[in-house]
PDB file of N, CA and C in Angstrom:
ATOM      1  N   UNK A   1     -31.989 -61.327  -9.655  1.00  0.00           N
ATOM      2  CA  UNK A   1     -32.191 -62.471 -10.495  1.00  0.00           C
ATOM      3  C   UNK A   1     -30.856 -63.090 -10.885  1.00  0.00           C
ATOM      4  N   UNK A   2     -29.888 -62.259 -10.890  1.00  0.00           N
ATOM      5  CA  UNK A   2     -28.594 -62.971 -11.398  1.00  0.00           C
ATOM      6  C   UNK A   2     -27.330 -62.901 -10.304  1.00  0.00           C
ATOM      7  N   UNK A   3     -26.447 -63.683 -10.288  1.00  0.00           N
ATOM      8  CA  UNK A   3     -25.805 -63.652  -8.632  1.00  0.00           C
ATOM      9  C   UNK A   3     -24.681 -62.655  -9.234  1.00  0.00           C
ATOM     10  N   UNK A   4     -24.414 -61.946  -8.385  1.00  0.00           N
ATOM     11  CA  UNK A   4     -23.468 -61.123  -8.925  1.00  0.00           C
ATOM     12  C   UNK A   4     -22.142 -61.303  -8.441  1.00  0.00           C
ATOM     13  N   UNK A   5     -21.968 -62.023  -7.872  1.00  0.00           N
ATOM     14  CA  UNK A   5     -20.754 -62.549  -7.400  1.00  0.00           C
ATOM     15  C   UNK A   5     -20.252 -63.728  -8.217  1.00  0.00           C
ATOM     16  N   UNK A   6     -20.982 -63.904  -8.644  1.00  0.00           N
ATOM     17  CA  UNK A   6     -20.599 -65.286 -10.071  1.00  0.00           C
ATOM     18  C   UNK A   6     -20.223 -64.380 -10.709  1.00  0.00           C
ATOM     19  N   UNK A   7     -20.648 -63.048 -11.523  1.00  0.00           N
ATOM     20  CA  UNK A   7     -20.100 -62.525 -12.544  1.00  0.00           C
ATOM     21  C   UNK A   7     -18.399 -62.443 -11.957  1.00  0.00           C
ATOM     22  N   UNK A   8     -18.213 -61.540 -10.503  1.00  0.00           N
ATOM     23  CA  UNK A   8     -17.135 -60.826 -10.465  1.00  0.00           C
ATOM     24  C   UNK A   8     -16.009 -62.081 -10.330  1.00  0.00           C
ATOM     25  N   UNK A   9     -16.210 -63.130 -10.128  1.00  0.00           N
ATOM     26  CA  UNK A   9     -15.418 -64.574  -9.888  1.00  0.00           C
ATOM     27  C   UNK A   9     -15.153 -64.676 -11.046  1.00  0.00           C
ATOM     28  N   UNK A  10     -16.210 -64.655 -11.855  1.00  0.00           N
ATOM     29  CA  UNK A  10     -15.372 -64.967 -13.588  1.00  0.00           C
ATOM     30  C   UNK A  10     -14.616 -64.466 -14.060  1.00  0.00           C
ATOM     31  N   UNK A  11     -15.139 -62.386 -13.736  1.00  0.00           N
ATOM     32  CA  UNK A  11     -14.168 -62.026 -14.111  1.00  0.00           C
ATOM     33  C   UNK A  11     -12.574 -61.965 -13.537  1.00  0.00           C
ATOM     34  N   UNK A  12     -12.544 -61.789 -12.378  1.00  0.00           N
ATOM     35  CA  UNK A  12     -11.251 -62.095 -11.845  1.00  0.00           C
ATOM     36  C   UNK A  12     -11.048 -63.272 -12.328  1.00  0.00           C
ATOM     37  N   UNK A  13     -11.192 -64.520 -12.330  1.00  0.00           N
ATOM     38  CA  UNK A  13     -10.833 -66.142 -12.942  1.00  0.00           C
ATOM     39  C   UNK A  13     -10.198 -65.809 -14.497  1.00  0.00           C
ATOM     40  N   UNK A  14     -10.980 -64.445 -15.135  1.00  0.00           N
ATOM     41  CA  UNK A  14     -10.614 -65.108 -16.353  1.00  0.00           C
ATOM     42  C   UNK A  14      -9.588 -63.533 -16.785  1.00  0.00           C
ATOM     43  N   UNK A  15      -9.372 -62.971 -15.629  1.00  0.00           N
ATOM     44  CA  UNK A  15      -8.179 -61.810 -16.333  1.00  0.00           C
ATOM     45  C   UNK A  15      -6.824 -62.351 -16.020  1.00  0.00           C
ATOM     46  N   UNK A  16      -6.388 -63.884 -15.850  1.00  0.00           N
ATOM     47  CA  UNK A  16      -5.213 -63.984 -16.544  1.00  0.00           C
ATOM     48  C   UNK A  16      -5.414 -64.608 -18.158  1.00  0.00           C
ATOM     49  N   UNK A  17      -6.104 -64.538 -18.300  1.00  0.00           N
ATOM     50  CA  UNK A  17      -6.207 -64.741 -19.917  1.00  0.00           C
ATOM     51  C   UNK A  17      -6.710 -64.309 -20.817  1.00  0.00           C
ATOM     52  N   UNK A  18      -6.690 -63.100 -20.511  1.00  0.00           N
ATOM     53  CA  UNK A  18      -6.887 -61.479 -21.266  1.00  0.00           C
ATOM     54  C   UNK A  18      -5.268 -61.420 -22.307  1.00  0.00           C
ATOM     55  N   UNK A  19      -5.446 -61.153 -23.114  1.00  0.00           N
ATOM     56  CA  UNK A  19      -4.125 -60.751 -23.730  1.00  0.00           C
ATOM     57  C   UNK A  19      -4.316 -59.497 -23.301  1.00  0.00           C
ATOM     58  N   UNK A  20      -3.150 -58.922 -22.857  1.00  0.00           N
ATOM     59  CA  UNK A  20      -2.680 -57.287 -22.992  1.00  0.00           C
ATOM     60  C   UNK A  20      -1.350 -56.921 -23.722  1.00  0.00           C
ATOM     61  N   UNK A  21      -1.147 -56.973 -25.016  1.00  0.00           N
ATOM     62  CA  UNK A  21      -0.156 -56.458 -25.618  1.00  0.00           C
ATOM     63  C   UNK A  21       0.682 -55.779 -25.351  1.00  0.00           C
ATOM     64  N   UNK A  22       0.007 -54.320 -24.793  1.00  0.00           N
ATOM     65  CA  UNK A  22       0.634 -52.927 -24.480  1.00  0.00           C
ATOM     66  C   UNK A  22       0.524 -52.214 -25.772  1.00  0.00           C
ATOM     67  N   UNK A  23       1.046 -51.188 -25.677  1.00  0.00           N
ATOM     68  CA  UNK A  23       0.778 -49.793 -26.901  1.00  0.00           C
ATOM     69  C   UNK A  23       1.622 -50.214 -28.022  1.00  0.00           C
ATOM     70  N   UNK A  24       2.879 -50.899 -27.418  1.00  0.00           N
ATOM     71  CA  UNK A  24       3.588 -50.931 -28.722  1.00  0.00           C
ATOM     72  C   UNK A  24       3.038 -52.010 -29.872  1.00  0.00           C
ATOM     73  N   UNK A  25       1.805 -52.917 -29.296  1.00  0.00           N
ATOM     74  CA  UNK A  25       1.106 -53.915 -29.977  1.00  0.00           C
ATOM     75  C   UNK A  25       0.259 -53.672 -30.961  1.00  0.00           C
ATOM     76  N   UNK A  26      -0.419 -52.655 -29.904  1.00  0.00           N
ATOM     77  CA  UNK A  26      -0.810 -52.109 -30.964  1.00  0.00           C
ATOM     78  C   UNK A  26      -0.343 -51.071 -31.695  1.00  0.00           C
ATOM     79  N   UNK A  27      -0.008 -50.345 -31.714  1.00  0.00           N
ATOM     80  CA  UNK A  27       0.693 -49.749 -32.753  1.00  0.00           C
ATOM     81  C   UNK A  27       1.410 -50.442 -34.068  1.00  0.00           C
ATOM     82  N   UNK A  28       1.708 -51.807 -33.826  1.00  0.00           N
ATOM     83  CA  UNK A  28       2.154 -52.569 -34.863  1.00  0.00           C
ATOM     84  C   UNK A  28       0.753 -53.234 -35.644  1.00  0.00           C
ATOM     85  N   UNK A  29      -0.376 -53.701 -34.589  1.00  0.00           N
ATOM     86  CA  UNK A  29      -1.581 -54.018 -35.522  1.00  0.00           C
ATOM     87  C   UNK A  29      -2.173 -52.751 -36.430  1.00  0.00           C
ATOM     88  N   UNK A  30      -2.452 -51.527 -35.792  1.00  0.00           N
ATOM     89  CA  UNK A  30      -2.802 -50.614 -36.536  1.00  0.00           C
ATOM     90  C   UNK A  30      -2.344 -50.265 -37.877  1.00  0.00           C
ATOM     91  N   UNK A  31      -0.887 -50.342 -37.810  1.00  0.00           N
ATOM     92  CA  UNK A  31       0.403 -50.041 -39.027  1.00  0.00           C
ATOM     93  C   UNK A  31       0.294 -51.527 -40.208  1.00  0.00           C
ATOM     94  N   UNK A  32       0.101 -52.477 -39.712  1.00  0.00           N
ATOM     95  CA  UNK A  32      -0.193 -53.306 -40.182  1.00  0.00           C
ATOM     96  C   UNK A  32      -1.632 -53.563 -41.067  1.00  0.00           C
ATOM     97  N   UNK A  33      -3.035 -52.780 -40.158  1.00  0.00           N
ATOM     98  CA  UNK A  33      -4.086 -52.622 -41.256  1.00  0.00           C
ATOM     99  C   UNK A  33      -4.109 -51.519 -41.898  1.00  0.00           C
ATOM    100  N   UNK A  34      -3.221 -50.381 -41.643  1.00  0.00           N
ATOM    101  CA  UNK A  34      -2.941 -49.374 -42.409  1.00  0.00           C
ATOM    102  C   UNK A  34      -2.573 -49.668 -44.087  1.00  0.00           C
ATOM    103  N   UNK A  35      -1.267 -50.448 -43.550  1.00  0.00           N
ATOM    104  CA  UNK A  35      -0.402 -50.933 -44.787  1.00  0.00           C
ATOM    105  C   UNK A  35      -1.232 -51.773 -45.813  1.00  0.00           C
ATOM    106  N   UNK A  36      -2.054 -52.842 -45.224  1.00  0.00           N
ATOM    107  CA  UNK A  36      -2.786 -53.334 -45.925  1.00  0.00           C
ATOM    108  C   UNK A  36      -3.868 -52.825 -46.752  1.00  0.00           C
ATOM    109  N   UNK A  37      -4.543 -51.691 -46.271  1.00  0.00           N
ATOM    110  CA  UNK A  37      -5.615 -51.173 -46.980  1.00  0.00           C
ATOM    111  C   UNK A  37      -4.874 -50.026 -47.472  1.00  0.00           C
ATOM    112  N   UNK A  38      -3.674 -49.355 -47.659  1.00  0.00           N
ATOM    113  CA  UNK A  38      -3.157 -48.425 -48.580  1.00  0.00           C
ATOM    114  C   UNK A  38      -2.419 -49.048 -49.706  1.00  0.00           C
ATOM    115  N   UNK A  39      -2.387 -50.509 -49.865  1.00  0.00           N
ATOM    116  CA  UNK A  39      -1.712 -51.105 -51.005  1.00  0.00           C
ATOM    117  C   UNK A  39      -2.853 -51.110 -51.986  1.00  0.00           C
ATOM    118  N   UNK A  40      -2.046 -50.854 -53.239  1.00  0.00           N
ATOM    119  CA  UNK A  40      -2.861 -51.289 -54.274  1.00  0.00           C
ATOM    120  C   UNK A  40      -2.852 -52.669 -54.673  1.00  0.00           C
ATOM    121  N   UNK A  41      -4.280 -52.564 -55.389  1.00  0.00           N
ATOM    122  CA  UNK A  41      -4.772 -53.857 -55.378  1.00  0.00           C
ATOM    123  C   UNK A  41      -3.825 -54.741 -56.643  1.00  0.00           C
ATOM    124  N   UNK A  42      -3.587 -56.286 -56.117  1.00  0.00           N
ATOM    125  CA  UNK A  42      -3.300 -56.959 -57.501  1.00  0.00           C
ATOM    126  C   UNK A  42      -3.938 -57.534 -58.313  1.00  0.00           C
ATOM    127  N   UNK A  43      -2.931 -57.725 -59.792  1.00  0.00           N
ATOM    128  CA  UNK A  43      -3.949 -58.198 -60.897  1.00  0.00           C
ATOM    129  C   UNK A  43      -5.193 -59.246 -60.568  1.00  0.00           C
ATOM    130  N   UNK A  44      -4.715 -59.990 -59.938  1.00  0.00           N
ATOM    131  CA  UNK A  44      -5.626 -60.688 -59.344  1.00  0.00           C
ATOM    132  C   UNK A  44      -7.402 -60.051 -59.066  1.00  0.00           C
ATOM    133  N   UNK A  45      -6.790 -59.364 -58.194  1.00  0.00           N
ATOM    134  CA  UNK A  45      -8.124 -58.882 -57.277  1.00  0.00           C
ATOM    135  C   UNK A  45      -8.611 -57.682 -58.305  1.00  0.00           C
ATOM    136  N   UNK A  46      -7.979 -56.884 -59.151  1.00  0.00           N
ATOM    137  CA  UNK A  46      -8.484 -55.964 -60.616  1.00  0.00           C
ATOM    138  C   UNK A  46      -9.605 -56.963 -61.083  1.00  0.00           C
ATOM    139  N   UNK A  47      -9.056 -58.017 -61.453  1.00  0.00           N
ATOM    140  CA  UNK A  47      -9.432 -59.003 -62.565  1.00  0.00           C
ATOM    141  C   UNK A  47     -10.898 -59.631 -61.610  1.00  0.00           C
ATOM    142  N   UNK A  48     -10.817 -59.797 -60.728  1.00  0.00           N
ATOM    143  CA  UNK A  48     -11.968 -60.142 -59.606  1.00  0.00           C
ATOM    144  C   UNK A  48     -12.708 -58.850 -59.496  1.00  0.00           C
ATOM    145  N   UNK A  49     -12.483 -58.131 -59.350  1.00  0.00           N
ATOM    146  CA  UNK A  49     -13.216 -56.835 -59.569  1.00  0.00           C
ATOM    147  C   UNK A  49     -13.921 -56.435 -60.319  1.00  0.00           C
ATOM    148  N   UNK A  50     -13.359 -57.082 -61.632  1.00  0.00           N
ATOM    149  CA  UNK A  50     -14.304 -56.765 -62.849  1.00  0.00           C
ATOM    150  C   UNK A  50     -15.379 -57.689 -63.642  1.00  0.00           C
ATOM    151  N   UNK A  51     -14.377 -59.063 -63.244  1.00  0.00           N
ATOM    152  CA  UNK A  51     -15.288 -60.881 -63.457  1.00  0.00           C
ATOM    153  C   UNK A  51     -16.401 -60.599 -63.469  1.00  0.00           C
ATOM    154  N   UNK A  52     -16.388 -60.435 -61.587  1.00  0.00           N
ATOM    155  CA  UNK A  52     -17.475 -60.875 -60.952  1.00  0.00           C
ATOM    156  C   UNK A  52     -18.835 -59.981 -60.960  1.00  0.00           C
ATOM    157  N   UNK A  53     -19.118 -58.930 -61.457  1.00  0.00           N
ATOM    158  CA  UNK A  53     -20.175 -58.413 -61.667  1.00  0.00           C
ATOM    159  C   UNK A  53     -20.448 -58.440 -63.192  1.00  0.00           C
ATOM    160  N   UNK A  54     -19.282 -58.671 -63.835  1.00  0.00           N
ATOM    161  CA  UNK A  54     -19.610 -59.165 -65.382  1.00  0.00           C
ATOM    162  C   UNK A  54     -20.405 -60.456 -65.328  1.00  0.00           C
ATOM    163  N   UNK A  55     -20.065 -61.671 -64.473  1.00  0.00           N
ATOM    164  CA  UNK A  55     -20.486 -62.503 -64.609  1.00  0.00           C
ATOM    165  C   UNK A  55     -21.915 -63.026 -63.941  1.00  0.00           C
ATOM    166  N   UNK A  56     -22.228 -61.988 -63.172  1.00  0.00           N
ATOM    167  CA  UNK A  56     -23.414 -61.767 -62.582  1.00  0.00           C
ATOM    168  C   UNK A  56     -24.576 -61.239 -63.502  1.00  0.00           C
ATOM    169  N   UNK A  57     -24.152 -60.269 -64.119  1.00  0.00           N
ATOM    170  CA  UNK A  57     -25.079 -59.701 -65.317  1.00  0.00           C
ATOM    171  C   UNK A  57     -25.159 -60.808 -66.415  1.00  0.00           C
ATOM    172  N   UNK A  58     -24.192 -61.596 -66.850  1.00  0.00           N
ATOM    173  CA  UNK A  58     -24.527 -62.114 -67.807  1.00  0.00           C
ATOM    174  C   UNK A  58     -25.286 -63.629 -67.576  1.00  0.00           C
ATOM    175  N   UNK A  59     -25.155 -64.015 -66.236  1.00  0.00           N
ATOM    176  CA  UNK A  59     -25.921 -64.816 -65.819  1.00  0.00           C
ATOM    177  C   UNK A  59     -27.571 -64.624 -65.425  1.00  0.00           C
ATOM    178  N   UNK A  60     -27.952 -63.311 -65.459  1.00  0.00           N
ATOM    179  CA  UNK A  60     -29.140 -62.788 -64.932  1.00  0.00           C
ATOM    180  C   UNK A  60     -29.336 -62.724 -66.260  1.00  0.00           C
ATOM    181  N   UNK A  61     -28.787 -62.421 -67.208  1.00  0.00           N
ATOM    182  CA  UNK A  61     -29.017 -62.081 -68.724  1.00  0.00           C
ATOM    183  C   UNK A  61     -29.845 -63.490 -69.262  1.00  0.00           C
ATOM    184  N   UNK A  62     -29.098 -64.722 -69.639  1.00  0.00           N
ATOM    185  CA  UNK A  62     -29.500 -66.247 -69.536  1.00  0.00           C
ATOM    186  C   UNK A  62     -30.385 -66.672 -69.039  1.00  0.00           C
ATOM    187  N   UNK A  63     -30.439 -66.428 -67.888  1.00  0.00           N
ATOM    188  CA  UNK A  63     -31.793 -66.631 -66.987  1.00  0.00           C
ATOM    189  C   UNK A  63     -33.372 -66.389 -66.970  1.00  0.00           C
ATOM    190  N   UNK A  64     -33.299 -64.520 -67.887  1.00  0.00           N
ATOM    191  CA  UNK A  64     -34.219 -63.791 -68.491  1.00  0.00           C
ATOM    192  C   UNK A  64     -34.146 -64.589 -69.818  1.00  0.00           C
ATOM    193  N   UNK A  65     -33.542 -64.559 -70.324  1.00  0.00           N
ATOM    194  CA  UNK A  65     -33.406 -65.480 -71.962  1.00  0.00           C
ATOM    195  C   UNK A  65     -33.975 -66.753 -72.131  1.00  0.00           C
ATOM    196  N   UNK A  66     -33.774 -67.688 -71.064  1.00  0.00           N
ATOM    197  CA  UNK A  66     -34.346 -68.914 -70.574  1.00  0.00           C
ATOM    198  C   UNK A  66     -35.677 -69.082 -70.885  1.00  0.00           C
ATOM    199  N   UNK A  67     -36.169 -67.998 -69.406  1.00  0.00           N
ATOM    200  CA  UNK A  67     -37.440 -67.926 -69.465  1.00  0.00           C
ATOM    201  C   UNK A  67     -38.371 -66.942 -69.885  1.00  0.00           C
ATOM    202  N   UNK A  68     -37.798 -66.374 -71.079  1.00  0.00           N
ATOM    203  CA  UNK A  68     -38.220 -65.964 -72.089  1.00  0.00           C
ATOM    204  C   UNK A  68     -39.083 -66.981 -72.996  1.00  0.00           C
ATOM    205  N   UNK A  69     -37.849 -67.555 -73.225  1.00  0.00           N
ATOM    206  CA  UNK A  69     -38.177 -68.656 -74.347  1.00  0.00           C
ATOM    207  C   UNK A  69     -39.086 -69.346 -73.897  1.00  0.00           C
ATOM    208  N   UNK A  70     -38.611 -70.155 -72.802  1.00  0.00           N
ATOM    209  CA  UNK A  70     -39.918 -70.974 -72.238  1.00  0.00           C
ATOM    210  C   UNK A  70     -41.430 -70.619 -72.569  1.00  0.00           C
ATOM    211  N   UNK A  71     -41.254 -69.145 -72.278  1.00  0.00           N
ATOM    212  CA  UNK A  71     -43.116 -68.063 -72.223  1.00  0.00           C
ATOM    213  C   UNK A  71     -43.320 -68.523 -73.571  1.00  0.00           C
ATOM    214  N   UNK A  72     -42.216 -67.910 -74.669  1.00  0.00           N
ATOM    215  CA  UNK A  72     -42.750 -68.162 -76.271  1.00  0.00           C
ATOM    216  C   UNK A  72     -42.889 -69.674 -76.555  1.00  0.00           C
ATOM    217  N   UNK A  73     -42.503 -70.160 -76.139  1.00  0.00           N
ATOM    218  CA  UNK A  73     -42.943 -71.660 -76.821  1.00  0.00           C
ATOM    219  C   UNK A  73     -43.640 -72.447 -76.382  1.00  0.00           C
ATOM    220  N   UNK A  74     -43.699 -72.088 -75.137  1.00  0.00           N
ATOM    221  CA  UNK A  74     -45.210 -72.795 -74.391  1.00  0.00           C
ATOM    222  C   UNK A  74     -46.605 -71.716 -75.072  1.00  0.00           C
ATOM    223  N   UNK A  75     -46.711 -70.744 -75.388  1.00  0.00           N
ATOM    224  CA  UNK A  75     -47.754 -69.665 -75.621  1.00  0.00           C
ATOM    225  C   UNK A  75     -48.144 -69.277 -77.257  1.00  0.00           C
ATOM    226  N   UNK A  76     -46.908 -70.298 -78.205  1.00  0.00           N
ATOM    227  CA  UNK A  76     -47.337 -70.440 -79.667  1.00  0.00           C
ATOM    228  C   UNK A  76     -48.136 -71.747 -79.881  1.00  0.00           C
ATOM    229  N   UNK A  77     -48.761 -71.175 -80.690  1.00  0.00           N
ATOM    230  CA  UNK A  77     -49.698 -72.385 -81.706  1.00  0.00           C
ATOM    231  C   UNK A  77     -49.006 -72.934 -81.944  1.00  0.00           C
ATOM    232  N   UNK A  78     -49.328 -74.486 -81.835  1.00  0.00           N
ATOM    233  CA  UNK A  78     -48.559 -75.419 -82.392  1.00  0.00           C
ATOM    234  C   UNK A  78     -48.972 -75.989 -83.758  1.00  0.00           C
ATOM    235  N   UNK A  79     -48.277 -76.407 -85.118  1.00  0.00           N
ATOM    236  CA  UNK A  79     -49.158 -76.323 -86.135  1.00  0.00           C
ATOM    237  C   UNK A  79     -49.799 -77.436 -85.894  1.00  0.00           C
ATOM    238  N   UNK A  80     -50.207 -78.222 -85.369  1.00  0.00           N
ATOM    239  CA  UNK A  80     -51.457 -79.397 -85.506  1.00  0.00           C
ATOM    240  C   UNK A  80     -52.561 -78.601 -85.391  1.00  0.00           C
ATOM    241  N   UNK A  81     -52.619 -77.490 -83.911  1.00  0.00           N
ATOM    242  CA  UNK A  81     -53.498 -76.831 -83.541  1.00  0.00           C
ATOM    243  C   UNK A  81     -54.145 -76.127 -84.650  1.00  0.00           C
ATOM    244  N   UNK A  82     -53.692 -75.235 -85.727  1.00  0.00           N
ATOM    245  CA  UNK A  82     -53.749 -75.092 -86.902  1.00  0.00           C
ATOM    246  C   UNK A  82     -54.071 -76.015 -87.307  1.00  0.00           C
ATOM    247  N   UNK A  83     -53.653 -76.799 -88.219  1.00  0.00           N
ATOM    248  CA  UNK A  83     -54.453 -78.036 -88.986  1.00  0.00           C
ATOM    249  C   UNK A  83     -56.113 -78.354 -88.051  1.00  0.00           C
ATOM    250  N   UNK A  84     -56.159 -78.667 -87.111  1.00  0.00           N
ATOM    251  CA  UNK A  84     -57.296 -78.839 -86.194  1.00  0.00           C
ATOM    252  C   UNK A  84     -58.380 -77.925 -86.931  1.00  0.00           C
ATOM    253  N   UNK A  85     -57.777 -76.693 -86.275  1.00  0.00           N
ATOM    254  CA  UNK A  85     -58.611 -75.454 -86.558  1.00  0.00           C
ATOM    255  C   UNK A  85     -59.588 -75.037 -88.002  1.00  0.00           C
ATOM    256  N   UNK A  86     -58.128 -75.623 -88.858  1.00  0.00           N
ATOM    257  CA  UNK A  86     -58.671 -75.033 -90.397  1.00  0.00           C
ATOM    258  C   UNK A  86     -59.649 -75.954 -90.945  1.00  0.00           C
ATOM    259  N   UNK A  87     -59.357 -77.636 -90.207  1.00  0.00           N
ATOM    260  CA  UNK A  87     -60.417 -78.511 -90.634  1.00  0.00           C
ATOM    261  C   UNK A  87     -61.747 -78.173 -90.362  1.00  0.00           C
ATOM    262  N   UNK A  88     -62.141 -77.871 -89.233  1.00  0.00           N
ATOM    263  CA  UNK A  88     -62.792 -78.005 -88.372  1.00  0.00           C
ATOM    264  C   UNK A  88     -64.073 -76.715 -88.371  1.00  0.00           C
ATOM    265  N   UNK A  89     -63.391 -76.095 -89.714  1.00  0.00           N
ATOM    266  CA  UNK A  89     -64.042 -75.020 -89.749  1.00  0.00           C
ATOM    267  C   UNK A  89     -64.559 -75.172 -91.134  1.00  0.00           C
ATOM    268  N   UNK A  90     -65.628 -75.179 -91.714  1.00  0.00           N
ATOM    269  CA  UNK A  90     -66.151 -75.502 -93.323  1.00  0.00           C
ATOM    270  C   UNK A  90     -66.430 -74.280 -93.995  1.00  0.00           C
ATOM    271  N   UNK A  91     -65.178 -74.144 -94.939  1.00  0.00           N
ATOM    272  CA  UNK A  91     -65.299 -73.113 -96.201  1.00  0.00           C
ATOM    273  C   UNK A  91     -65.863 -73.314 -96.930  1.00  0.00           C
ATOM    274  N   UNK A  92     -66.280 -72.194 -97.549  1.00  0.00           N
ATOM    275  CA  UNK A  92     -67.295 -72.495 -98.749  1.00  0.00           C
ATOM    276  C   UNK A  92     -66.418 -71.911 -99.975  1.00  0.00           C
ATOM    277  N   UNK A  93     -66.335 -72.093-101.009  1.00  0.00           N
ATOM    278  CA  UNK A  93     -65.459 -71.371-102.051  1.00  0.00           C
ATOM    279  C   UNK A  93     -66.267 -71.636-103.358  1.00  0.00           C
ATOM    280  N   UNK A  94     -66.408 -70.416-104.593  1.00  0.00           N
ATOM    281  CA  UNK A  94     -67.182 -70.051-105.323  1.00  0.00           C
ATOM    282  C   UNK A  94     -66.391 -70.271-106.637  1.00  0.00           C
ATOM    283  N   UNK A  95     -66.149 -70.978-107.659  1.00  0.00           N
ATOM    284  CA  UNK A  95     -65.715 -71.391-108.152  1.00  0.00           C
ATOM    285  C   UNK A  95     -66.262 -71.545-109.818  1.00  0.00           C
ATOM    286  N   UNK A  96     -66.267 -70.370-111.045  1.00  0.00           N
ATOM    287  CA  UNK A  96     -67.398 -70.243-112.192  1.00  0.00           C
ATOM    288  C   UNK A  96     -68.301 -70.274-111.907  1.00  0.00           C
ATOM    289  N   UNK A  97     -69.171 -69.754-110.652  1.00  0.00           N
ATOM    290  CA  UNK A  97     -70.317 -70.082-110.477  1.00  0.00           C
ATOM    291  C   UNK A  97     -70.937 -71.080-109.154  1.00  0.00           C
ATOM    292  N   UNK A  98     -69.859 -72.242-109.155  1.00  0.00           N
ATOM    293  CA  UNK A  98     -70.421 -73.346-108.285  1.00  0.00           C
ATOM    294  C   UNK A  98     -69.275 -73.460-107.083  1.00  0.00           C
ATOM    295  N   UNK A  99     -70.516 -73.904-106.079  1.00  0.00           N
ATOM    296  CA  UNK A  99     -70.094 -73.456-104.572  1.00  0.00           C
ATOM    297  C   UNK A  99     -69.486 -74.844-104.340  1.00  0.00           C
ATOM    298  N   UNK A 100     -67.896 -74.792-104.094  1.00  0.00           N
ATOM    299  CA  UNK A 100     -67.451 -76.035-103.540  1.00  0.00           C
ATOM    300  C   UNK A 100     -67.221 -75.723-101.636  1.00  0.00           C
ATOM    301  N   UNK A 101     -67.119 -76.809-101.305  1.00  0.00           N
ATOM    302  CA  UNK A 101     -67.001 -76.916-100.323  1.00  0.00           C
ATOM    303  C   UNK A 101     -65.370 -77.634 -99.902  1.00  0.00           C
TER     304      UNK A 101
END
């Protein structure tokens, strides 16, 4: 299904533009991500270290708080609803004897 002589053309076509460093290349990239990941970190990146999950929590914090509130104040009586209610309902009250309404 696939010509295989196209592959081996490419690859010969395209191994002059292979980088090959040699050992001593690498050996300088290796020493180089060595060095980098055995440095300690700067204030910078401390201070990023600690921001950014502070500021994650306290944004998830707000968010819950938000829609918190939202739940309570959409889900309280509103006082008209009250007023409505108390009208709407006929007390009787006993008063020396006589029944007011």
């Amino acid at each position: 299904m696939t010509d295989d002589s196209f592959f081996d053309r490419l690859r010969r076509d395209a191994a002059s533009l292979r980088y090959d460093g040699g050992a001593a290349m690498r050996t300088r990239i290796a020493a180089r991500v060595r060095e980098r990941i055995a440095a300690p970190p700067t204030v910078t990146q401390l201070l990023a270290q600690w921001f950014r999950p502070l500021t994650a929590s306290l944004v998830a914090l707000g968010l819950v708080t938000g829609m918190g509130l939202a739940y309570v104040v959409n889900n309280t009586p509103q006082p008209q609803d009250e007023v409505l209610t108390l009208s709407s309902n006929a007390t009787e009250m006993a008063v020396a004897g006589d029944i007011v309404e």
